[in-house]
C-alpha atoms as a PDB file:
ATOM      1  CA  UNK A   1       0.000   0.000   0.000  1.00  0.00           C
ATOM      2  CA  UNK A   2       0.909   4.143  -0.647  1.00  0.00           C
ATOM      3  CA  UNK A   3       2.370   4.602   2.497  1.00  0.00           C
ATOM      4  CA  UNK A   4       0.492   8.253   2.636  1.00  0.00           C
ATOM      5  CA  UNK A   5      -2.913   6.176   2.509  1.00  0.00           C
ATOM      6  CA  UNK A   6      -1.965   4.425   5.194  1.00  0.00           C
ATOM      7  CA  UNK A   7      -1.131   7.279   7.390  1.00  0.00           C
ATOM      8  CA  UNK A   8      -4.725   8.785   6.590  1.00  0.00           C
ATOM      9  CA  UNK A   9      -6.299   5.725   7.316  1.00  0.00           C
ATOM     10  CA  UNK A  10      -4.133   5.412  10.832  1.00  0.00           C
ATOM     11  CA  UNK A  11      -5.262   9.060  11.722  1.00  0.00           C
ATOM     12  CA  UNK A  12      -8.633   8.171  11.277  1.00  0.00           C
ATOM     13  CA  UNK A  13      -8.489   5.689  13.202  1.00  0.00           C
ATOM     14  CA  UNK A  14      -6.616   7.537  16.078  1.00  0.00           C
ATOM     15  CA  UNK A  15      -9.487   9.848  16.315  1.00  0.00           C
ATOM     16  CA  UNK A  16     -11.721   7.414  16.405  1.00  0.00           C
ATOM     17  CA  UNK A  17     -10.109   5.685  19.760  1.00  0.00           C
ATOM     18  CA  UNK A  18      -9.895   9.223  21.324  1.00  0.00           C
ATOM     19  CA  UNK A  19     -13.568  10.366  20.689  1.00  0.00           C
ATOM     20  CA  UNK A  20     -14.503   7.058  22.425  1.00  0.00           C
ATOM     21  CA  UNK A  21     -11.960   7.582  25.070  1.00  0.00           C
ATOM     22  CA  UNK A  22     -12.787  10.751  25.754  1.00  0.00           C
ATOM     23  CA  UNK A  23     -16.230  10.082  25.954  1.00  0.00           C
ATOM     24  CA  UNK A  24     -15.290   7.296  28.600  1.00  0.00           C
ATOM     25  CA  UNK A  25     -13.396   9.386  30.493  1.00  0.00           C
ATOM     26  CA  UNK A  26     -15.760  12.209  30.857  1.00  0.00           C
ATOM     27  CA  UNK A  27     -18.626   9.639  31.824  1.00  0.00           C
ATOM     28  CA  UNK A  28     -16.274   8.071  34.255  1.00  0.00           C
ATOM     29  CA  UNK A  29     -15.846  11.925  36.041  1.00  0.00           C
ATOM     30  CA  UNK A  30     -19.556  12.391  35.661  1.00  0.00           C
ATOM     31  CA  UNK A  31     -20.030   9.509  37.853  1.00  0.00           C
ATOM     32  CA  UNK A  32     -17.385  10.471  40.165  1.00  0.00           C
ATOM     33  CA  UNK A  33     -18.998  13.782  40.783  1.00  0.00           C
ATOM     34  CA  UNK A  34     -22.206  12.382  41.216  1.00  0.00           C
ATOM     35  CA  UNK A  35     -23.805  13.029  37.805  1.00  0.00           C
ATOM     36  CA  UNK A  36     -25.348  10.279  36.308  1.00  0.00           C
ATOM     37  CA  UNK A  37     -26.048  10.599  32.551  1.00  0.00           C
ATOM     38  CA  UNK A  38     -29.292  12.258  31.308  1.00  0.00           C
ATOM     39  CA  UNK A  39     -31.521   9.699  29.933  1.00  0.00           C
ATOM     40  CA  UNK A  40     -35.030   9.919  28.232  1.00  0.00           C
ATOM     41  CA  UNK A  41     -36.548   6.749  29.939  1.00  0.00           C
ATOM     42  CA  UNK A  42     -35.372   7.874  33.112  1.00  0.00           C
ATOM     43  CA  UNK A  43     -37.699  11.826  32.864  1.00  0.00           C
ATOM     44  CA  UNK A  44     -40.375   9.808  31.373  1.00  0.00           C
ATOM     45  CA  UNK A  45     -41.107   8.070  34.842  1.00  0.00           C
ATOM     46  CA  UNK A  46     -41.344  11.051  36.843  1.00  0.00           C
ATOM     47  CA  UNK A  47     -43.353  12.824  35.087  1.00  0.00           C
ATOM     48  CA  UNK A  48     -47.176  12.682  36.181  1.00  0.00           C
ATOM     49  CA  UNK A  49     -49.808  11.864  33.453  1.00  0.00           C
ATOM     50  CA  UNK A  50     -52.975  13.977  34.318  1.00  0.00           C
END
């Protein structure tokens, strides 16, 4: 392979791993603080039907 096609398709890759990691990471000090994650099930149950 073109050695500059596989340094686009490493970079993109790379990115990839750090969105997800970074997404772990800031759930992980969400929990820590005592946030929880907004979820839609989880309003739907409080809420009072008239």
């Amino acid at each position: 392979m073109d050695t500059a096609l596989l340094v686009v398709i490493m970079s993109l890759v790379a990115l990839h791993v750090a969105a997800l990691a970074g997404g772990g990471l800031a759930l992980f000090v969400m929990r820590l603080l005592g946030r929880g994650p907004e979820s839609i099930s989880g309003t739907e149950g409080r809420e009072s039907i008239p």
